[in-house]
PDB file of N, CA and C in Angstrom:
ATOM      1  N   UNK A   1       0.849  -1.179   0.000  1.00  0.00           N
ATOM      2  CA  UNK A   1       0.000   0.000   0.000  1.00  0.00           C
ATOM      3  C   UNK A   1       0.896   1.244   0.000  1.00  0.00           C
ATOM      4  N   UNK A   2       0.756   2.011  -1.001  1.00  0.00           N
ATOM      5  CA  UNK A   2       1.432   3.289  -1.228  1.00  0.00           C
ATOM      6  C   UNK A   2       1.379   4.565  -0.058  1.00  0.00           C
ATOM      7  N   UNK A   3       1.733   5.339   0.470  1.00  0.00           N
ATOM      8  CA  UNK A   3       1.704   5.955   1.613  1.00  0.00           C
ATOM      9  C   UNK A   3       1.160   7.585   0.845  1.00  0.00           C
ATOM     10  N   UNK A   4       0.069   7.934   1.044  1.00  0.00           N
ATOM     11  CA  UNK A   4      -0.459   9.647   0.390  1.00  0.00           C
ATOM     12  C   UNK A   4      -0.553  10.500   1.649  1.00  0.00           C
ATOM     13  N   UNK A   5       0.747  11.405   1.142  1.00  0.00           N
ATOM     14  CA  UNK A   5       0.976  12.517   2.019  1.00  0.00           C
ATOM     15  C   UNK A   5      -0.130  13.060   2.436  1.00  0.00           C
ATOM     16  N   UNK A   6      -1.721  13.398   1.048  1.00  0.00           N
ATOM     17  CA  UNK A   6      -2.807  14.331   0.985  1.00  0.00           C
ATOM     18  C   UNK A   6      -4.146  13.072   2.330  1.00  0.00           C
ATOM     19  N   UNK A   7      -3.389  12.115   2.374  1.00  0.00           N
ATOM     20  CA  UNK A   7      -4.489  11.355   3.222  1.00  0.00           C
ATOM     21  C   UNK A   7      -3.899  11.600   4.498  1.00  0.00           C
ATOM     22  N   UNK A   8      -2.537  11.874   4.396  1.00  0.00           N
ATOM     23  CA  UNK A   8      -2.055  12.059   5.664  1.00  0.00           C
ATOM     24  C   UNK A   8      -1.959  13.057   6.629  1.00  0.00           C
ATOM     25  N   UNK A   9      -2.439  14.345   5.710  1.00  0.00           N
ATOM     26  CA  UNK A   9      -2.739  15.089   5.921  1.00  0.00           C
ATOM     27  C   UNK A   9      -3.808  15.371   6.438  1.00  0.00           C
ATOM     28  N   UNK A  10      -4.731  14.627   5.936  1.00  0.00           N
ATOM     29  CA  UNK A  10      -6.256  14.942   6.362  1.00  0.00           C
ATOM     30  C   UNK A  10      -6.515  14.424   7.642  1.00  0.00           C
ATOM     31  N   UNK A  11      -6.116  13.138   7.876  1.00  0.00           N
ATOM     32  CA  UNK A  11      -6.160  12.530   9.000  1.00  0.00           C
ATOM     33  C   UNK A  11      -5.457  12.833  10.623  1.00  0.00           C
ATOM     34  N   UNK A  12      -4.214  13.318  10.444  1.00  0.00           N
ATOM     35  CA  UNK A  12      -4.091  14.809  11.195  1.00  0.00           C
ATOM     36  C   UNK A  12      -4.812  15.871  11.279  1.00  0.00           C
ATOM     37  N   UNK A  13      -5.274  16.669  10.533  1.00  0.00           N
ATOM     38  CA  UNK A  13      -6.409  17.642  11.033  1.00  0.00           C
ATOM     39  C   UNK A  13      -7.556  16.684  11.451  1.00  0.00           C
ATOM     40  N   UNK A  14      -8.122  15.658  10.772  1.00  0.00           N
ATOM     41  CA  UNK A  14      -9.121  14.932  11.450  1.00  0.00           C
ATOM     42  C   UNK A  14      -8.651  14.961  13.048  1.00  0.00           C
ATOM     43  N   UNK A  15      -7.781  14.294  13.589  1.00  0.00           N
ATOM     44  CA  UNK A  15      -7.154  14.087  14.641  1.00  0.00           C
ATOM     45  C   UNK A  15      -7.016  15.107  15.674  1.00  0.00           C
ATOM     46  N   UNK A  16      -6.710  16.212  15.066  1.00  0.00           N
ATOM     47  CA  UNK A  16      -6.479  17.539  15.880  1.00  0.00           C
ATOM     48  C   UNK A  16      -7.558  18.167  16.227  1.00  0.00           C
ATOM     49  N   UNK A  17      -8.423  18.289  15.010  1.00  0.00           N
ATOM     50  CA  UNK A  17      -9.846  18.991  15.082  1.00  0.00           C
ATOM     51  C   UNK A  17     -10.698  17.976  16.426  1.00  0.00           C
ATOM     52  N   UNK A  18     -10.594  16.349  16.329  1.00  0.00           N
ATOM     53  CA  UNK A  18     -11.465  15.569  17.697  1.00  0.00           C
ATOM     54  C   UNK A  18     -10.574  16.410  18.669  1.00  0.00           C
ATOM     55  N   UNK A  19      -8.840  16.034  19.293  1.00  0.00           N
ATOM     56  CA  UNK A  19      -8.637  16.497  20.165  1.00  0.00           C
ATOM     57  C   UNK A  19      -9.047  17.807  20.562  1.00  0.00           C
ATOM     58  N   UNK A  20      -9.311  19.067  20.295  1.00  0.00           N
ATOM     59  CA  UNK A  20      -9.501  20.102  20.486  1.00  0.00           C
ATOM     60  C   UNK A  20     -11.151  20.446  20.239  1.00  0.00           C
ATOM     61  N   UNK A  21     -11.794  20.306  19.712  1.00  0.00           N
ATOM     62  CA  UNK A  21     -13.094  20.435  19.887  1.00  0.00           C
ATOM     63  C   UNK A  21     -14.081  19.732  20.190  1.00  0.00           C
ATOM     64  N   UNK A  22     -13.712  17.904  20.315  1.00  0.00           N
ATOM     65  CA  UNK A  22     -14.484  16.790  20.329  1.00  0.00           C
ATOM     66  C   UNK A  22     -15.087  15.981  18.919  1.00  0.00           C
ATOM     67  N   UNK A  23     -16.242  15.444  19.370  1.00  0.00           N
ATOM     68  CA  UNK A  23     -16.242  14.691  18.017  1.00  0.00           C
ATOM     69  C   UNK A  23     -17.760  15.244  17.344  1.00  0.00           C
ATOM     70  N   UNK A  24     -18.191  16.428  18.053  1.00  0.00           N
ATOM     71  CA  UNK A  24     -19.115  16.879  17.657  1.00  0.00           C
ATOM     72  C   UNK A  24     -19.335  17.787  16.644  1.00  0.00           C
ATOM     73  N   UNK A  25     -18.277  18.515  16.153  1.00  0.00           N
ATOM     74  CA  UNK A  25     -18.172  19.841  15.179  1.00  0.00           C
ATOM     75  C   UNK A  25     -17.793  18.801  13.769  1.00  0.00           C
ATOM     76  N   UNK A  26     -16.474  17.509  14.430  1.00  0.00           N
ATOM     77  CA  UNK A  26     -16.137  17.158  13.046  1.00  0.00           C
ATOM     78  C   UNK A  26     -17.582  16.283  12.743  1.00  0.00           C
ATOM     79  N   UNK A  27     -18.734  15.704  13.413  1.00  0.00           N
ATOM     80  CA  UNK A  27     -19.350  14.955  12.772  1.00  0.00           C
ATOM     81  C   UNK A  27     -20.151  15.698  12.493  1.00  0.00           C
ATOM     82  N   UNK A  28     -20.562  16.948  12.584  1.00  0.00           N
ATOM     83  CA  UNK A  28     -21.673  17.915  11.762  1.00  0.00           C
ATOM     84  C   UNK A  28     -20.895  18.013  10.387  1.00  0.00           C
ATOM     85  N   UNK A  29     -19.485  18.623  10.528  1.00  0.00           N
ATOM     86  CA  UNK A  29     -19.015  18.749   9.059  1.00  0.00           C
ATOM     87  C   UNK A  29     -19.050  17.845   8.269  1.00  0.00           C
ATOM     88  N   UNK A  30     -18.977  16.222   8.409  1.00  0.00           N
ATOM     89  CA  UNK A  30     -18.840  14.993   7.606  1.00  0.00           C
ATOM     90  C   UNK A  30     -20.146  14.722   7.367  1.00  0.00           C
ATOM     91  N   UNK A  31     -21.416  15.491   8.312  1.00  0.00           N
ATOM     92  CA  UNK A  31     -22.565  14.931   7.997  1.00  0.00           C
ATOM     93  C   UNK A  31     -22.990  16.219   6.735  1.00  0.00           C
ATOM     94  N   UNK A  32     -23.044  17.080   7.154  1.00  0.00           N
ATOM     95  CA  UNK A  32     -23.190  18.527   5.892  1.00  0.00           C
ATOM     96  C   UNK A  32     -22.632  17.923   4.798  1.00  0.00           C
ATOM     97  N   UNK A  33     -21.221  18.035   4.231  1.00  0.00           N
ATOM     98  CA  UNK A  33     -20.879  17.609   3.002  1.00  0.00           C
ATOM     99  C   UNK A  33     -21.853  16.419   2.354  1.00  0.00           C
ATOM    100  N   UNK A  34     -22.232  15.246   3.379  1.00  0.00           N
ATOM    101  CA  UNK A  34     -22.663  14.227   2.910  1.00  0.00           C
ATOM    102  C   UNK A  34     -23.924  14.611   2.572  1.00  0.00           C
ATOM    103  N   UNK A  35     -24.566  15.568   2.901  1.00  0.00           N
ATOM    104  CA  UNK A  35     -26.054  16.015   2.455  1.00  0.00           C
ATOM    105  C   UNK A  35     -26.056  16.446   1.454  1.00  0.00           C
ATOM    106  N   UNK A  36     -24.789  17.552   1.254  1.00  0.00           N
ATOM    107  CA  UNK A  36     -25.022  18.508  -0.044  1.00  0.00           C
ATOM    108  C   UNK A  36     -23.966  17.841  -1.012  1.00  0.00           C
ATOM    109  N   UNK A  37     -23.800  16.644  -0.667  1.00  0.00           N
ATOM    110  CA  UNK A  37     -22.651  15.888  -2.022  1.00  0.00           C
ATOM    111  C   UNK A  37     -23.771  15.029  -2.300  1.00  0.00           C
ATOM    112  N   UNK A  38     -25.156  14.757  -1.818  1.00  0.00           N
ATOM    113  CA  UNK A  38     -26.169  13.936  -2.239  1.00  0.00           C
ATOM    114  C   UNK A  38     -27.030  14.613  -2.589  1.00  0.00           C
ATOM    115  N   UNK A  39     -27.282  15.956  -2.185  1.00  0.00           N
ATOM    116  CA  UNK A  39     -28.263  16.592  -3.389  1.00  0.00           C
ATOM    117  C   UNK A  39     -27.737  17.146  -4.406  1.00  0.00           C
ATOM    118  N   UNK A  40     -26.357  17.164  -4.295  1.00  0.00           N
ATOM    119  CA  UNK A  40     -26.407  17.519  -5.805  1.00  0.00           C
ATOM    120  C   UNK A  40     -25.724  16.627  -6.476  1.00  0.00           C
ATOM    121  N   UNK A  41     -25.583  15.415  -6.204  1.00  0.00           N
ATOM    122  CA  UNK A  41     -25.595  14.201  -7.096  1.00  0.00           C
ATOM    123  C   UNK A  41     -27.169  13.686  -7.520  1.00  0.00           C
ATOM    124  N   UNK A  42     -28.034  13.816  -6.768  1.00  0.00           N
ATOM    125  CA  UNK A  42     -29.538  13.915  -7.168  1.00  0.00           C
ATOM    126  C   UNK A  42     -29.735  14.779  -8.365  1.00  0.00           C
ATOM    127  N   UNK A  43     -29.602  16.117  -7.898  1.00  0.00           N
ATOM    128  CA  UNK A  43     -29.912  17.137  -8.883  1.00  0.00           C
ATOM    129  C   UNK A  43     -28.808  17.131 -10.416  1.00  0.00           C
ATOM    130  N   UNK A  44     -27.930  16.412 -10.264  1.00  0.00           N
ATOM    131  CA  UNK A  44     -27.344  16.061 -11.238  1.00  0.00           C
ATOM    132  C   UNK A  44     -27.865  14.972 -11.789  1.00  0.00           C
ATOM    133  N   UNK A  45     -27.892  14.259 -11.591  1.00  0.00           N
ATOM    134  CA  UNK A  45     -28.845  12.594 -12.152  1.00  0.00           C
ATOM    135  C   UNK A  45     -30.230  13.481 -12.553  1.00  0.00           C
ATOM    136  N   UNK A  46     -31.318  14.233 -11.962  1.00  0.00           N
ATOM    137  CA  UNK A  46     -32.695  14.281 -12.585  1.00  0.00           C
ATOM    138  C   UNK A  46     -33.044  15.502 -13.282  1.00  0.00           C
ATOM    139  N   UNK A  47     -31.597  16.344 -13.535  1.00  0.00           N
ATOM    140  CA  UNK A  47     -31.390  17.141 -14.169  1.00  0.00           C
ATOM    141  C   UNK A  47     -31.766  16.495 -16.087  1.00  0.00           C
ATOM    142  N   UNK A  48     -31.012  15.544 -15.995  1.00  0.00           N
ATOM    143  CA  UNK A  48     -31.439  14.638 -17.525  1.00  0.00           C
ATOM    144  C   UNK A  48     -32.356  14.492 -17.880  1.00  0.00           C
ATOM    145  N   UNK A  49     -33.050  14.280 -16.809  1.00  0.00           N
ATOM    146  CA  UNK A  49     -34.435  14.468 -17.649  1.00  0.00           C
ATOM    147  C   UNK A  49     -35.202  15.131 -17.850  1.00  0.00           C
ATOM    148  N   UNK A  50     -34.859  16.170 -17.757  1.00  0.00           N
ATOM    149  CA  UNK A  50     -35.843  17.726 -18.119  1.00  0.00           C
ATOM    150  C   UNK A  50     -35.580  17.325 -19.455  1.00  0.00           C
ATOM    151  N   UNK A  51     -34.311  17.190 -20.528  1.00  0.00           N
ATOM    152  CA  UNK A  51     -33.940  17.333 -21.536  1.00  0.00           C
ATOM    153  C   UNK A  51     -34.915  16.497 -22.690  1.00  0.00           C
ATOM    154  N   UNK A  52     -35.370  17.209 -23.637  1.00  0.00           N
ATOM    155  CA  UNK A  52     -36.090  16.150 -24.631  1.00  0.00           C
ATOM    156  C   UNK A  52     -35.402  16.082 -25.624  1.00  0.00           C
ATOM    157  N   UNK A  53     -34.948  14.939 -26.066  1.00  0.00           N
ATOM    158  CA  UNK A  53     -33.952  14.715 -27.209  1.00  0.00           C
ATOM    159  C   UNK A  53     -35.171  14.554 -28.266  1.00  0.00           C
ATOM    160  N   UNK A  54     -34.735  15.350 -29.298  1.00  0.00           N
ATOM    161  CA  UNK A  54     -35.785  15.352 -30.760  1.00  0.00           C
ATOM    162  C   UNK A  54     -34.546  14.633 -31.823  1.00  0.00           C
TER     163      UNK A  54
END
């Protein structure tokens, strides 16, 4: 398994952000993205079909 600096990164601020604020701020932020990365993967998918191909 290859070692990614950019995962390693994240997982330190993951890490820092629990120690210092708990696990409550980072699980609002992981839950937000996951809302608005699903509506607008929705609104991308039923966007197609407005379109009428002639």
């Amino acid at each position: 398994m290859e070692h990614h600096p950019a995962a390693a990164w994240l997982t330190e601020a993951a890490t820092s952000a629990v120690q210092q604020h708990g696990s409550g701020d980072l699980l609002r932020i992981v839950l937000i993205v996951m809302i608005l990365g699903c509506a607008l993967t929705a609104w991308f998918l039923l966007s197609g079909y407005k379109r009428k191909d002639d």
